[in-house]
N, C-alpha and C. Protein backbone atom coordinates (compact mmCIF):
# COMPACT_ATOMS: atom_id res chain seq x y z
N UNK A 1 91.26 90.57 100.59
CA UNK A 1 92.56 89.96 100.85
C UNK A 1 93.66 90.99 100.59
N UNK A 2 95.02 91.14 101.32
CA UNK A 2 95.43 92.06 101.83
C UNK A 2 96.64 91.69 100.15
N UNK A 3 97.41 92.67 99.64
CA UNK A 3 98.51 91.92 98.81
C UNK A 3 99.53 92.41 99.72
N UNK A 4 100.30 90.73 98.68
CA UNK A 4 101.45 90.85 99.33
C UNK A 4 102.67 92.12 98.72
N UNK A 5 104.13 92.40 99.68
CA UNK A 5 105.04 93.25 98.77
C UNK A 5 105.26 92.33 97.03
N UNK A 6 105.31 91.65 96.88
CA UNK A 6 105.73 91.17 95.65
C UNK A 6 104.81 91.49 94.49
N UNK A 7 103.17 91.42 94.88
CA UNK A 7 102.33 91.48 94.44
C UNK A 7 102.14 93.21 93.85
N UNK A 8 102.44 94.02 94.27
CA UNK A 8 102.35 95.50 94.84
C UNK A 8 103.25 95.66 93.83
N UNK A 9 104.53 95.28 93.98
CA UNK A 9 105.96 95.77 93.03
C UNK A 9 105.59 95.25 92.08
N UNK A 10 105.33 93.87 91.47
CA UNK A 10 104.62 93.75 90.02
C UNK A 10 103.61 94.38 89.64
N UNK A 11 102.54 94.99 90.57
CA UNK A 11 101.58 95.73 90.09
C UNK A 11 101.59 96.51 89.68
N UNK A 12 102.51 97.59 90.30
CA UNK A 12 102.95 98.93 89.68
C UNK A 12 104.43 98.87 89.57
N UNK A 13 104.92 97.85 88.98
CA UNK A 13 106.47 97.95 88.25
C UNK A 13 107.46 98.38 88.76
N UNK A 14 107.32 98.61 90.60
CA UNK A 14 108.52 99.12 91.19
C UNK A 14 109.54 98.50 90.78
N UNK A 15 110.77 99.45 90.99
CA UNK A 15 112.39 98.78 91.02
C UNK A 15 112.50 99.50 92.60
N UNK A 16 114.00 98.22 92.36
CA UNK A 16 114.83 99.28 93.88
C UNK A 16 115.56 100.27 93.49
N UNK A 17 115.25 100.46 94.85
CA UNK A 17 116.07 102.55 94.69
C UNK A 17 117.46 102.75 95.23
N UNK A 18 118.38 102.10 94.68
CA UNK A 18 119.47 102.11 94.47
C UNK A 18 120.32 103.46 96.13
N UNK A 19 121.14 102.66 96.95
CA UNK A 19 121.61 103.71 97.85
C UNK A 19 120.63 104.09 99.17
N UNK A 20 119.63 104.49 98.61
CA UNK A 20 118.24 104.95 99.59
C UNK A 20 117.79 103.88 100.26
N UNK A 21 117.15 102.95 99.38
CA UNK A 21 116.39 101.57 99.73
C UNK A 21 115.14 101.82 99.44
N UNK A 22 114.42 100.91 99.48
CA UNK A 22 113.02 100.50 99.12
C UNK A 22 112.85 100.18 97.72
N UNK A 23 111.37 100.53 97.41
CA UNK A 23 111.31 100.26 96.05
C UNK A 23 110.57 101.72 95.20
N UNK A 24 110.87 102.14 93.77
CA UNK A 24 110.20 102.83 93.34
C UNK A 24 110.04 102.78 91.67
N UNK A 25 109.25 104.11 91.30
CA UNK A 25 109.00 104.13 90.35
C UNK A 25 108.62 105.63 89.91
N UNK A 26 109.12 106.25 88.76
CA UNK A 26 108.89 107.62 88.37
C UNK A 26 107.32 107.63 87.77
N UNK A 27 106.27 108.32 88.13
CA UNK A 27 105.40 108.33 87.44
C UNK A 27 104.58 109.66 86.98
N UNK A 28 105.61 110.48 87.05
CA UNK A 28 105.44 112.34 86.54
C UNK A 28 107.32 113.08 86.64
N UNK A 29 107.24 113.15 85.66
CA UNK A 29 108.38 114.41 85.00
C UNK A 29 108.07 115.14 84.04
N UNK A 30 108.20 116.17 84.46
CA UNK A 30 108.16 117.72 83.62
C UNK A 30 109.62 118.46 84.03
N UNK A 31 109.19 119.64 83.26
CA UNK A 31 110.22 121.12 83.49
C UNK A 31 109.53 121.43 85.14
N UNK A 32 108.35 121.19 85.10
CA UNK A 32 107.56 121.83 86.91
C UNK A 32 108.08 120.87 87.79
N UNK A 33 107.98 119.44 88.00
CA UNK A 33 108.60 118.76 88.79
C UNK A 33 108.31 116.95 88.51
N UNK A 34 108.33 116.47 88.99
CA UNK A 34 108.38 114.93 89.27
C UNK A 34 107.61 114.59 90.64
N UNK A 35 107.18 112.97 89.89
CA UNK A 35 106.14 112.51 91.33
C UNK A 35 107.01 110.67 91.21
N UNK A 36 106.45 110.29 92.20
CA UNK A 36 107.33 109.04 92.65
C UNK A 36 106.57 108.24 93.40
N UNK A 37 105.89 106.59 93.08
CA UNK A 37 105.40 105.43 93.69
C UNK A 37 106.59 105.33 94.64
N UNK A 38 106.66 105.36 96.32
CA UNK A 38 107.71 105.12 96.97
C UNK A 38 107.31 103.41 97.65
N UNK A 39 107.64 102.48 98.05
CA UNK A 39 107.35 101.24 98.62
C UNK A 39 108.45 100.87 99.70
N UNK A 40 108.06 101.22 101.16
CA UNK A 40 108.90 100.72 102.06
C UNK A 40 108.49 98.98 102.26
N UNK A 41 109.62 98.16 102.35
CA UNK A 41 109.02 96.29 102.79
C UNK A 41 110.27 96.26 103.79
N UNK A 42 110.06 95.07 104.49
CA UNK A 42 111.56 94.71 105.42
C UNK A 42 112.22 93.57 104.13
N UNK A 43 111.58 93.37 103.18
CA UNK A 43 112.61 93.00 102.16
C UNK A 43 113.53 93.67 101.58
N UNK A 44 113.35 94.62 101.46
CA UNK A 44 114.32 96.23 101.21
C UNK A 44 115.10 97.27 102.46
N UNK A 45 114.98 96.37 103.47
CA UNK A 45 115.41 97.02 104.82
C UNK A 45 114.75 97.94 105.85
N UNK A 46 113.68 97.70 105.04
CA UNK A 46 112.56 98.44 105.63
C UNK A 46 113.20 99.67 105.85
N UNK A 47 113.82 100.63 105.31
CA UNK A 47 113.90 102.23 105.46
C UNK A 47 114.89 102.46 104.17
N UNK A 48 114.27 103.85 104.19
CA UNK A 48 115.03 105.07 103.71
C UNK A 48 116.11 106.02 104.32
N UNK A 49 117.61 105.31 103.64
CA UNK A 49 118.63 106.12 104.39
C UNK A 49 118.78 106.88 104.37
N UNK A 50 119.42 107.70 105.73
CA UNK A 50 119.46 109.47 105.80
C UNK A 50 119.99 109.75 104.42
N UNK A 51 119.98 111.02 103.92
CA UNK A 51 120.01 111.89 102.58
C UNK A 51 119.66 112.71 102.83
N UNK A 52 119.89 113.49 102.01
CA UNK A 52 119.79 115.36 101.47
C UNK A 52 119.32 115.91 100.29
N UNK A 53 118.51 116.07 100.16
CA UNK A 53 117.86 117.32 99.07
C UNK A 53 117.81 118.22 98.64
N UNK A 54 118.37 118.73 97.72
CA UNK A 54 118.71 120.53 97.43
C UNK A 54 117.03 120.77 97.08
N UNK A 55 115.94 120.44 96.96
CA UNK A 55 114.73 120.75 96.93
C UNK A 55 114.03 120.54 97.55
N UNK A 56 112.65 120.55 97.62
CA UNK A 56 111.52 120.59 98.68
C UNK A 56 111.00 119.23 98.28
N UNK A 57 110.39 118.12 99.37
CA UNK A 57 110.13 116.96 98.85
C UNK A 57 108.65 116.80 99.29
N UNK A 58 107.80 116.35 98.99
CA UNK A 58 106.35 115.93 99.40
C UNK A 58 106.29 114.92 99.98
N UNK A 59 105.97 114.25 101.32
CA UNK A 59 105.57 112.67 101.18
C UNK A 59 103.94 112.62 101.28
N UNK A 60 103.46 111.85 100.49
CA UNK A 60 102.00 111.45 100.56
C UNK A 60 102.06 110.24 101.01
N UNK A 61 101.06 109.56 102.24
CA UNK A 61 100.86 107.88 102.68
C UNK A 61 99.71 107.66 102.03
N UNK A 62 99.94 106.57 101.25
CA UNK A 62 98.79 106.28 100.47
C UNK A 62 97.92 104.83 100.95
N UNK A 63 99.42 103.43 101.78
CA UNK A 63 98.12 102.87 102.56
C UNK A 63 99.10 101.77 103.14
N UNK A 64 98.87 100.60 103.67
CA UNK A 64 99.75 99.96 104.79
C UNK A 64 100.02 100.73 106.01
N UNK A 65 101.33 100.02 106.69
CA UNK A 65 101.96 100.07 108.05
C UNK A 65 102.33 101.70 107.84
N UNK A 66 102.38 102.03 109.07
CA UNK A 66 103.03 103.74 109.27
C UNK A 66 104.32 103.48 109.28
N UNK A 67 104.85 104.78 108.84
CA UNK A 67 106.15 104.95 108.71
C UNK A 67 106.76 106.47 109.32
N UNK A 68 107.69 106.06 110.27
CA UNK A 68 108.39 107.03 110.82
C UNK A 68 109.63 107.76 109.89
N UNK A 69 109.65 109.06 109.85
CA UNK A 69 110.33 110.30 109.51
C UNK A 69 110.49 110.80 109.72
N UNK A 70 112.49 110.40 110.28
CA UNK A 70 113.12 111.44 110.95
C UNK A 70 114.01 112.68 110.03
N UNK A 71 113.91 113.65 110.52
CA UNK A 71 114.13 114.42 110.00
C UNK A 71 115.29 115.27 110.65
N UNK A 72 116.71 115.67 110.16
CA UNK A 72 117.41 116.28 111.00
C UNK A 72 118.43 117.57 109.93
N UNK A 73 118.38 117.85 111.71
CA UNK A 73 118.32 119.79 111.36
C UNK A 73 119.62 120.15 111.45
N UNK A 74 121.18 120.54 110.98
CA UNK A 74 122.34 120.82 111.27
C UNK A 74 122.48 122.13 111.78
N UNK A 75 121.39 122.93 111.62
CA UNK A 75 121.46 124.37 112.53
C UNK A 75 121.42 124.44 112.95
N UNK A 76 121.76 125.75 113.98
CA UNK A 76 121.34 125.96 115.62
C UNK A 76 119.72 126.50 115.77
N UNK A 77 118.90 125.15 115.44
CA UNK A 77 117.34 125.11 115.84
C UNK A 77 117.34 124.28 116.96
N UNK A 78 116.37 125.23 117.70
CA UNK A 78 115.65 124.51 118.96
C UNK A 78 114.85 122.85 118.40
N UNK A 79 114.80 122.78 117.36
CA UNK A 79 113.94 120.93 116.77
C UNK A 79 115.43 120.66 115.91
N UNK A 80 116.22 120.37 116.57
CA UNK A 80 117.36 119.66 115.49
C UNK A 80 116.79 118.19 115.01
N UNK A 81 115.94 117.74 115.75
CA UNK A 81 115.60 115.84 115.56
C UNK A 81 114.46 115.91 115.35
N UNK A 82 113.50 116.10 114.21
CA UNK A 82 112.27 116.22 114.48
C UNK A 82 111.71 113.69 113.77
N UNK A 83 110.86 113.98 114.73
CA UNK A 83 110.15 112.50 114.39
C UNK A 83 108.63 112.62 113.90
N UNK A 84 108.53 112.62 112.80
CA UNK A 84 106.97 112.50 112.03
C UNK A 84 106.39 110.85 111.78
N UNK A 85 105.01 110.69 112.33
CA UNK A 85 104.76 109.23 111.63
C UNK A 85 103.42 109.91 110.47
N UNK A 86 104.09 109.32 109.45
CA UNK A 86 103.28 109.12 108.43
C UNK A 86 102.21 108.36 108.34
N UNK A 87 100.97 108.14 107.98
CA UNK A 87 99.92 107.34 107.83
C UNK A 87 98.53 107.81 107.92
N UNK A 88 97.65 107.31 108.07
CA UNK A 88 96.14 107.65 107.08
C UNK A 88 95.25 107.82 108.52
N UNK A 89 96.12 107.22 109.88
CA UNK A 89 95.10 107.15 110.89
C UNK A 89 95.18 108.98 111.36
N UNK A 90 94.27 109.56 111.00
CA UNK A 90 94.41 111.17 111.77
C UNK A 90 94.23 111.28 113.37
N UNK A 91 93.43 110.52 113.58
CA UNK A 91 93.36 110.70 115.12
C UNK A 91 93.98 110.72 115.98
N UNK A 92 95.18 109.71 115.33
CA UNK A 92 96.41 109.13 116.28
C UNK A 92 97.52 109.78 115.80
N UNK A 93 97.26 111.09 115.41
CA UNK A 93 98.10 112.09 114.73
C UNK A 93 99.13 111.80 113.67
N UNK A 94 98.86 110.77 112.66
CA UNK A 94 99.40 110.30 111.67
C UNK A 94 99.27 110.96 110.42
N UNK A 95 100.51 111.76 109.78
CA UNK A 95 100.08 112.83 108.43
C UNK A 95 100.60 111.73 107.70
N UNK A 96 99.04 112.35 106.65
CA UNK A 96 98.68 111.98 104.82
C UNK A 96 99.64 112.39 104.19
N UNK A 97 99.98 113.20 104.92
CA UNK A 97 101.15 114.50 104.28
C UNK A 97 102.28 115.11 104.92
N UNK A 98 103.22 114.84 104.32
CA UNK A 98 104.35 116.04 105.02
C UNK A 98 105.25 116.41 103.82
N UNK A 99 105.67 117.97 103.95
CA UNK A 99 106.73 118.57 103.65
C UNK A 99 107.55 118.80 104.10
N UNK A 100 108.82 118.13 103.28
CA UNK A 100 110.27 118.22 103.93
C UNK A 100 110.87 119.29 103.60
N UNK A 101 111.64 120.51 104.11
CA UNK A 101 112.28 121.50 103.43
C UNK A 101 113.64 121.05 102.39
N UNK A 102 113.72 122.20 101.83
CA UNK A 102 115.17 121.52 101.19
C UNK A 102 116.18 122.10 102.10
N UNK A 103 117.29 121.06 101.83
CA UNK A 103 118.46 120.39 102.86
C UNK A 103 118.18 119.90 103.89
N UNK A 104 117.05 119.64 104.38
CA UNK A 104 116.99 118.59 105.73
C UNK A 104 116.98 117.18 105.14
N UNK A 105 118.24 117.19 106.47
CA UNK A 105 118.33 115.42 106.61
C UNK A 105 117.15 114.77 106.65
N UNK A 106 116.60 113.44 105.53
CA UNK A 106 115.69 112.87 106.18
C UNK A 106 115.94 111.14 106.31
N UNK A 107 115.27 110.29 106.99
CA UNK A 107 114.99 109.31 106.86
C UNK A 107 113.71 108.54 106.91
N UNK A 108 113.32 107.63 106.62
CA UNK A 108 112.13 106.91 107.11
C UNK A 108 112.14 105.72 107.29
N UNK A 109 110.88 104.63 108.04
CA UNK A 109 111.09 103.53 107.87
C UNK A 109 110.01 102.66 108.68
N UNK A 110 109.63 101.51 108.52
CA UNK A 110 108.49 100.93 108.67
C UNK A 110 108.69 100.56 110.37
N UNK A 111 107.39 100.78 110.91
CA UNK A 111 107.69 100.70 112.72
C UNK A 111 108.10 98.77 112.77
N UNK A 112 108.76 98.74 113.52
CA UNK A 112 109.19 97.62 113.67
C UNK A 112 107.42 96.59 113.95
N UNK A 113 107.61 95.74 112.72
CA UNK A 113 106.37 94.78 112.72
C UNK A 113 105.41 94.70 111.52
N UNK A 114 105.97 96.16 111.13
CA UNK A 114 105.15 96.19 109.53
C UNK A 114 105.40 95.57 108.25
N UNK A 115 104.52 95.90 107.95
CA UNK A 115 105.17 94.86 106.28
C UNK A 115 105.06 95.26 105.41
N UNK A 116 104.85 96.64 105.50
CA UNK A 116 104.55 97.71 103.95
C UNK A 116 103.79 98.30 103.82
N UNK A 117 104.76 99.70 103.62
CA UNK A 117 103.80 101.38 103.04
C UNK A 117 104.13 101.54 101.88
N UNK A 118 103.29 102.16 101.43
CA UNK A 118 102.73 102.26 100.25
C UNK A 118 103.02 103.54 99.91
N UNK A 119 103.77 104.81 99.64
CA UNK A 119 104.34 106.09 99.72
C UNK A 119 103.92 106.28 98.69
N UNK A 120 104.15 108.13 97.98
CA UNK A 120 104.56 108.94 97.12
C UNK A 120 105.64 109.78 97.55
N UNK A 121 106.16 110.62 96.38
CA UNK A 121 106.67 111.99 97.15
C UNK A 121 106.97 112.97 95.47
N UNK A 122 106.44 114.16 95.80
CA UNK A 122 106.14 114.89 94.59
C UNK A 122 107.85 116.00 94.79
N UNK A 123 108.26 116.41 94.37
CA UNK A 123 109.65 117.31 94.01
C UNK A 123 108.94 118.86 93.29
N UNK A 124 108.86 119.47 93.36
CA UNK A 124 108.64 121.27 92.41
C UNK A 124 110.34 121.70 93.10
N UNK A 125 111.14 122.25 92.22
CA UNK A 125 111.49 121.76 90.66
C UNK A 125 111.67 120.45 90.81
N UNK A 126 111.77 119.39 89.42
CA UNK A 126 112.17 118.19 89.39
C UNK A 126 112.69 117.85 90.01
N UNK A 127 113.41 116.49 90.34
CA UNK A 127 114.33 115.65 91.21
C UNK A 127 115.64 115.33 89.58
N UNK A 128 116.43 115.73 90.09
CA UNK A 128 117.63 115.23 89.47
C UNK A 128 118.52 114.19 90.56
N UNK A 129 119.22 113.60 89.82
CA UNK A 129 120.00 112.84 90.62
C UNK A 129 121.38 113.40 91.27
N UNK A 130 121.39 115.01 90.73
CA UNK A 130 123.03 116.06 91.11
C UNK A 130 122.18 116.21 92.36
N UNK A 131 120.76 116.74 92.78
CA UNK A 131 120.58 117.04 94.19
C UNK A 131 119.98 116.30 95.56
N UNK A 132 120.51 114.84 95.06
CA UNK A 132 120.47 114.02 96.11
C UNK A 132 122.07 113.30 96.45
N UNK A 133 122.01 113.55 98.26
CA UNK A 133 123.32 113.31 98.60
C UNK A 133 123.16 112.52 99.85
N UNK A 134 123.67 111.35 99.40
CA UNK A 134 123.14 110.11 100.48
C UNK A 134 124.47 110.20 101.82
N UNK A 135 123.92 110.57 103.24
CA UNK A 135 124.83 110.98 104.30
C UNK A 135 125.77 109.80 104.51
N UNK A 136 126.63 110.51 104.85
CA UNK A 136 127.70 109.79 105.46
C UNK A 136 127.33 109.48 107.08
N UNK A 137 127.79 108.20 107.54
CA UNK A 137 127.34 107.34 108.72
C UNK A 137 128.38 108.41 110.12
N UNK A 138 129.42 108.11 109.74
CA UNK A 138 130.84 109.07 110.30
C UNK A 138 130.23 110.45 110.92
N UNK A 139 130.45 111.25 109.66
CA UNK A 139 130.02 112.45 109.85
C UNK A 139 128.88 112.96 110.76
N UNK A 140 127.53 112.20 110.22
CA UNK A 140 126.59 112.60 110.95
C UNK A 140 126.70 112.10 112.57
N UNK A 141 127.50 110.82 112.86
CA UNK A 141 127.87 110.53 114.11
C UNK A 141 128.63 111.87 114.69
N UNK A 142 129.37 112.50 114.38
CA UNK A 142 130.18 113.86 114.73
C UNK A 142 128.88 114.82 114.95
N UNK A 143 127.95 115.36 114.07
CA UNK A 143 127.29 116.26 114.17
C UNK A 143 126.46 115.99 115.10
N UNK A 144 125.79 115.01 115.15
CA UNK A 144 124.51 114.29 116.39
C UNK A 144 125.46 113.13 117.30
N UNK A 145 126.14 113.31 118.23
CA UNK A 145 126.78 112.39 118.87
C UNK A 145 125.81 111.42 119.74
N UNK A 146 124.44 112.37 120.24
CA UNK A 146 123.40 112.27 121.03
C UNK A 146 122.23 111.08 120.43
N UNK A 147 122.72 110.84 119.43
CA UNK A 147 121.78 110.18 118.20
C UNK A 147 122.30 108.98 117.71
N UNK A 148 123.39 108.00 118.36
CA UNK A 148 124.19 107.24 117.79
C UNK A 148 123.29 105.96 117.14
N UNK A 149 122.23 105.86 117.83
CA UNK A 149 121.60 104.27 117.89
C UNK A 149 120.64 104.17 116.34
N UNK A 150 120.03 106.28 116.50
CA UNK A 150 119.21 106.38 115.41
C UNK A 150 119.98 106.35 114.67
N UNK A 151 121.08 106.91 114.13
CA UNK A 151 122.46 107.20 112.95
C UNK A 151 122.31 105.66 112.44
N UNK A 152 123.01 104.76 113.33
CA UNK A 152 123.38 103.83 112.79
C UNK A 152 122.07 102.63 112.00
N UNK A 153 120.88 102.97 112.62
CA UNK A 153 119.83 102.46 112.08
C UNK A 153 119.12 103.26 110.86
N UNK A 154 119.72 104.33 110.36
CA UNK A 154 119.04 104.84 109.04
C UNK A 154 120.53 105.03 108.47
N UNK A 155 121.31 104.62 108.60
CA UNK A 155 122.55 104.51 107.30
C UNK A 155 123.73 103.34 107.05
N UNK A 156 123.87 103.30 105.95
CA UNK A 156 124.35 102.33 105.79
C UNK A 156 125.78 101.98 105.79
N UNK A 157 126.56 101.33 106.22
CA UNK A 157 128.24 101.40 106.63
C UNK A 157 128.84 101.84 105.05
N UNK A 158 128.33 101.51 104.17
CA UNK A 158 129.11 101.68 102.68
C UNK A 158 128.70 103.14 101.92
N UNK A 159 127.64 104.14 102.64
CA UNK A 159 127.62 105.56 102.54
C UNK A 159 128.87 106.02 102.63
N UNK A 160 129.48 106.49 101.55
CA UNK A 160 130.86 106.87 101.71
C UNK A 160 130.73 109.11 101.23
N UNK A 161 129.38 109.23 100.50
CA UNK A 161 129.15 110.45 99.98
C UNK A 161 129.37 111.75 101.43
């Protein structure tokens, strides 16, 4: 029998993640880095709003619905928009794993119909809360004009950072 999100967040003690969305939980800090239970549900909006990282982030899929991760580039790169789906199926080219660089925009979020992934994401150095910077809706509309529909579906009108 499958559990439910409620079941999952009492199991392993998620909270919400304040700004971002979903649900989490710290479960490694050191001086080397930090690791993180991540929980996408459509009770939590089902995504992770665009943000920024002054460090390198890990995502591990550990089990549920796939989750898409967009990722965006403010340089003059030929992949300014890159789209990753996360998840356990390899065949159907779904990574266990991805590394995000530091300062790329990212977002994620459950394909429309799902009902919950089950995430990590590991940080070398730690995650502080000075090097996360949750995007502004505005702005990134200026930088990606081409992108309006995705913008407005990974951020939230009250991103004011």
């Amino acid at each position: 029998m499958e559990m439910t999100v409620q079941e999952i967040i009492r199991k392993l003690n998620l909270i919400p993640l304040p700004g971002e969305g979903g649900y989490y939980r710290q479960t490694w800090h050191s001086d080397e880095g930090t690791a993180i239970y991540y929980l996408l549900s459509p009770e939590e909006n089902g995504f992770s709003a665009f943000h920024r990282l002054e460090g390198v982030e890990i995502y591990h899929f550990y089990a549920g619905d796939p989750v898409q991760l967009i990722l965006l580039s403010r340089e003059d790169a030929p992949e300014r928009i890159r789209k990753v789906i996360l998840g356990n199926r390899i065949e159907r080219n779904e990574h266990p794993q991805y590394i995000i660089p530091a300062g790329m925009i990212q977002g994620s979020r459950l394909f429309p119909g799902g009902k919950w992934a089950m995430l990590g994401t590991t940080m070398a150095p730690p995650y502080t809360p000075d090097i996360f910077k949750l995007c502004d809706r505005k702005k990134l509309l200026e930088d990606f004009p081409e992108e309006q529909e995705l913008i407005i579906q990974f951020t939230k009108e009250e991103a004011l950072l």
